[in-house]
C-alpha atoms as a PDB file:
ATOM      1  CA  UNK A   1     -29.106 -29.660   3.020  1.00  0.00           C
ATOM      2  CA  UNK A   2     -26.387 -28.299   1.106  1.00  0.00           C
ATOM      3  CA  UNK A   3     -26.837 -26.287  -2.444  1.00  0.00           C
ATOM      4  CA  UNK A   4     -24.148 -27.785  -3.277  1.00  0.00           C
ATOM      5  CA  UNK A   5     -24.186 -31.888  -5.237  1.00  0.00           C
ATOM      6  CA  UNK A   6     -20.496 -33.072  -3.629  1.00  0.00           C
ATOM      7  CA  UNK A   7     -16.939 -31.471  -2.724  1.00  0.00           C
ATOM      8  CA  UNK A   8     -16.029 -31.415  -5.912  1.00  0.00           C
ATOM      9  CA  UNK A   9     -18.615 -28.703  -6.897  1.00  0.00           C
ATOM     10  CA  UNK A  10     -18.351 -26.700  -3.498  1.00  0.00           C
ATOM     11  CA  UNK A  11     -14.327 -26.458  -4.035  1.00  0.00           C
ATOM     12  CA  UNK A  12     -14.591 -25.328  -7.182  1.00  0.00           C
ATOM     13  CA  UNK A  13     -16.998 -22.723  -6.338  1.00  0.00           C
ATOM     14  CA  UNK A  14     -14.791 -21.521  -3.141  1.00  0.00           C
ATOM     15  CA  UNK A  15     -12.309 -21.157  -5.930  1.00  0.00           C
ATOM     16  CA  UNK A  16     -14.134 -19.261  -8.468  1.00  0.00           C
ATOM     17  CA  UNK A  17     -15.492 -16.498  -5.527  1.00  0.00           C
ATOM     18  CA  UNK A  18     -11.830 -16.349  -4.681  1.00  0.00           C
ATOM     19  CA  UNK A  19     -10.993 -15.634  -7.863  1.00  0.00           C
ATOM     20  CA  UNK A  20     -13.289 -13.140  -7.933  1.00  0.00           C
ATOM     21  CA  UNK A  21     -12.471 -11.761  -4.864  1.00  0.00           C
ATOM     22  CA  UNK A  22      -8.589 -11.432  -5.863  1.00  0.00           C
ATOM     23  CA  UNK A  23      -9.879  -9.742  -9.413  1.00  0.00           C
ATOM     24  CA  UNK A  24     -11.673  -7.161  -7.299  1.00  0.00           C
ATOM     25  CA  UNK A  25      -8.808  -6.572  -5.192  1.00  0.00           C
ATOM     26  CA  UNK A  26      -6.577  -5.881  -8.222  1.00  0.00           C
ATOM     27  CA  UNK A  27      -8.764  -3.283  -9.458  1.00  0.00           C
ATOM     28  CA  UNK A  28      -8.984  -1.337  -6.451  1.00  0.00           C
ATOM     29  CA  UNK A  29      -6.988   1.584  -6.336  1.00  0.00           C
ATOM     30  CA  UNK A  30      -6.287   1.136 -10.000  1.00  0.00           C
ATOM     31  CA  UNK A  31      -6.555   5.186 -10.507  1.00  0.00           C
ATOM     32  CA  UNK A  32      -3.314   5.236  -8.966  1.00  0.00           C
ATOM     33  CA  UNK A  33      -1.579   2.731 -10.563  1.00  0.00           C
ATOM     34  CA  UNK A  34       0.849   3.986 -13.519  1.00  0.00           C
ATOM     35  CA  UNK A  35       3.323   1.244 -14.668  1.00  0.00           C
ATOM     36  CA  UNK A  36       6.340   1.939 -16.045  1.00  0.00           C
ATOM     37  CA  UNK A  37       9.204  -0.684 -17.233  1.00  0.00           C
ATOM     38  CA  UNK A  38       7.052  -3.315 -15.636  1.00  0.00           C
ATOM     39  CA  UNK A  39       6.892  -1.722 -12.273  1.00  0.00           C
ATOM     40  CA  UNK A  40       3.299  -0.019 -10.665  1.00  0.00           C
ATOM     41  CA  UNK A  41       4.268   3.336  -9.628  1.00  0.00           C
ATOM     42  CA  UNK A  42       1.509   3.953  -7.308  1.00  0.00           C
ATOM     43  CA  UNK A  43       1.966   6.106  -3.877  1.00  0.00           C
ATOM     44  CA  UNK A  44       2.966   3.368  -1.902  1.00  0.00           C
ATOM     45  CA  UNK A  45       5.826   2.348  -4.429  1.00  0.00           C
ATOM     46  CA  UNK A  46       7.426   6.080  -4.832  1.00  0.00           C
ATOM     47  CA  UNK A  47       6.822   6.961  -0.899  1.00  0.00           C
ATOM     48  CA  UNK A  48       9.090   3.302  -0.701  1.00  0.00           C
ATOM     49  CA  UNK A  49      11.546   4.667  -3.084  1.00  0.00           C
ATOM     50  CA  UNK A  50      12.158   7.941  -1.394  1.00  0.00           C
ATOM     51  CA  UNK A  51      12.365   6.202   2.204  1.00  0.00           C
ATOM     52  CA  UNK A  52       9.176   7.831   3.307  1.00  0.00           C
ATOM     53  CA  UNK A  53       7.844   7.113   6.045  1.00  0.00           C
ATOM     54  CA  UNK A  54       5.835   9.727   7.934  1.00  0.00           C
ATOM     55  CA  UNK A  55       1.959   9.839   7.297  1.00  0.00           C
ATOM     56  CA  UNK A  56       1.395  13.503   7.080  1.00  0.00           C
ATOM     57  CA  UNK A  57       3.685  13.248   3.930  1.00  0.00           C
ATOM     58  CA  UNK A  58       2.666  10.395   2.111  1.00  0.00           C
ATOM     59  CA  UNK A  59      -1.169  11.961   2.835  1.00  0.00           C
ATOM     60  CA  UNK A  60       0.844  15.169   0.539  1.00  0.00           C
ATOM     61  CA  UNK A  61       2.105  12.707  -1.785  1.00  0.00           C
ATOM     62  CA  UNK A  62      -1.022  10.908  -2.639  1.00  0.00           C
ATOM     63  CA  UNK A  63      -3.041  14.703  -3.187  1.00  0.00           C
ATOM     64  CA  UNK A  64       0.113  15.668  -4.917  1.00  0.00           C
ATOM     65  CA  UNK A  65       0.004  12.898  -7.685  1.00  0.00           C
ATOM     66  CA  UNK A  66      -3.783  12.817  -7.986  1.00  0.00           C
ATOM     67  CA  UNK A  67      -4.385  16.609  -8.054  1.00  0.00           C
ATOM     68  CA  UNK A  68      -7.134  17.383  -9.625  1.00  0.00           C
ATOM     69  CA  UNK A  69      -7.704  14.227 -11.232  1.00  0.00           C
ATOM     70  CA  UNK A  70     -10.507  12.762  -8.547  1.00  0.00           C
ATOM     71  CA  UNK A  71     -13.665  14.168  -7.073  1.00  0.00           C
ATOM     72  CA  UNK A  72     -12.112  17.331  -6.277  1.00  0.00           C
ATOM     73  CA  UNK A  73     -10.927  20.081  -8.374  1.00  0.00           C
ATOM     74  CA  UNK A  74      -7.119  20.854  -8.521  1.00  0.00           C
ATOM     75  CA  UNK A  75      -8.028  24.254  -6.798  1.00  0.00           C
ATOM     76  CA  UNK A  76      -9.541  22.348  -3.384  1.00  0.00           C
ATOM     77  CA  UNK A  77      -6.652  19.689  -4.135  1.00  0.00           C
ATOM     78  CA  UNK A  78      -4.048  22.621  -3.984  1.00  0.00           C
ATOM     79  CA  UNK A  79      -6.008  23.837  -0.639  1.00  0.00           C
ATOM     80  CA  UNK A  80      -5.715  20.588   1.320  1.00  0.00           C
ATOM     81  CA  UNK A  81      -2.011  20.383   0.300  1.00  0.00           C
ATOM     82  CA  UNK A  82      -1.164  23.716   1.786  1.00  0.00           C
ATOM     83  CA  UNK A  83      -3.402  22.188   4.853  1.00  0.00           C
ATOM     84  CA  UNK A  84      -1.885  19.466   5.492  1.00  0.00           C
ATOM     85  CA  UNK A  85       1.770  20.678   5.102  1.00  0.00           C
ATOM     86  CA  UNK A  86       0.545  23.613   7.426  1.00  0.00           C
ATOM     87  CA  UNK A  87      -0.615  20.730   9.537  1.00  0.00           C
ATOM     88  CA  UNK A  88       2.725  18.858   9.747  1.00  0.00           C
ATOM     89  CA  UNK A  89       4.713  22.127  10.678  1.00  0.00           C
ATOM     90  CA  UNK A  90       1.976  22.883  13.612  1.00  0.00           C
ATOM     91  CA  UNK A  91       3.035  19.190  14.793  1.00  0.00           C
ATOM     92  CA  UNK A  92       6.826  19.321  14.088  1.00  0.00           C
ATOM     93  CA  UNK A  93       6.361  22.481  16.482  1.00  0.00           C
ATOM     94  CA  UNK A  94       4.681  20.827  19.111  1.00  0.00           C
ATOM     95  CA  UNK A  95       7.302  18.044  19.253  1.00  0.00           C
ATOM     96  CA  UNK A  96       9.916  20.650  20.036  1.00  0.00           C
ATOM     97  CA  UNK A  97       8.175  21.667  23.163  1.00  0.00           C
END
């Protein structure tokens, strides 16, 4: 037995949960959106901008422009930059060999 009367109702309940669903997808990540002249800066857009395309870096980027600003304090923020950069010359080394 469906909770549902006819199609009518179910579509328009599909509908409203996708809504919903889409909603919540817009606000995720939303601490890293900035807009500016009608474009969302967030990491994604700026790593796109400067043709970036390694993941050690953007993982810089994104601790970069958040420093200090999310659970951690810009002290351990600072830390896990130097980290990961320290991280990405170990691996730039290993490549040479």
């Amino acid at each position: 037995m469906s909770q549902f009367n006819n199609d009518k109702e179910l579509v328009a309940r599909v509908k409203q949960w996708n809504d919903h669903r889409r909603e919540e997808a817009e606000d995720a990540g939303e601490h890293y959106r900035y807009v500016y002249k009608g474009v969302k800066l967030d990491p994604f857009r700026i790593a796109a901008v400067y043709g970036m395309t390694d993941p050690a870096l953007f993982t810089i980027l994104k601790k970069v422009l958040r420093g200090g600003r999310a659970h951690k304090d810009l002290k351990q923020d600072l830390v896990d930059i130097i980290s990961s950069a320290e991280r990405k010359l170990e691996m730039m080394e290993e490549d040479l060999r």
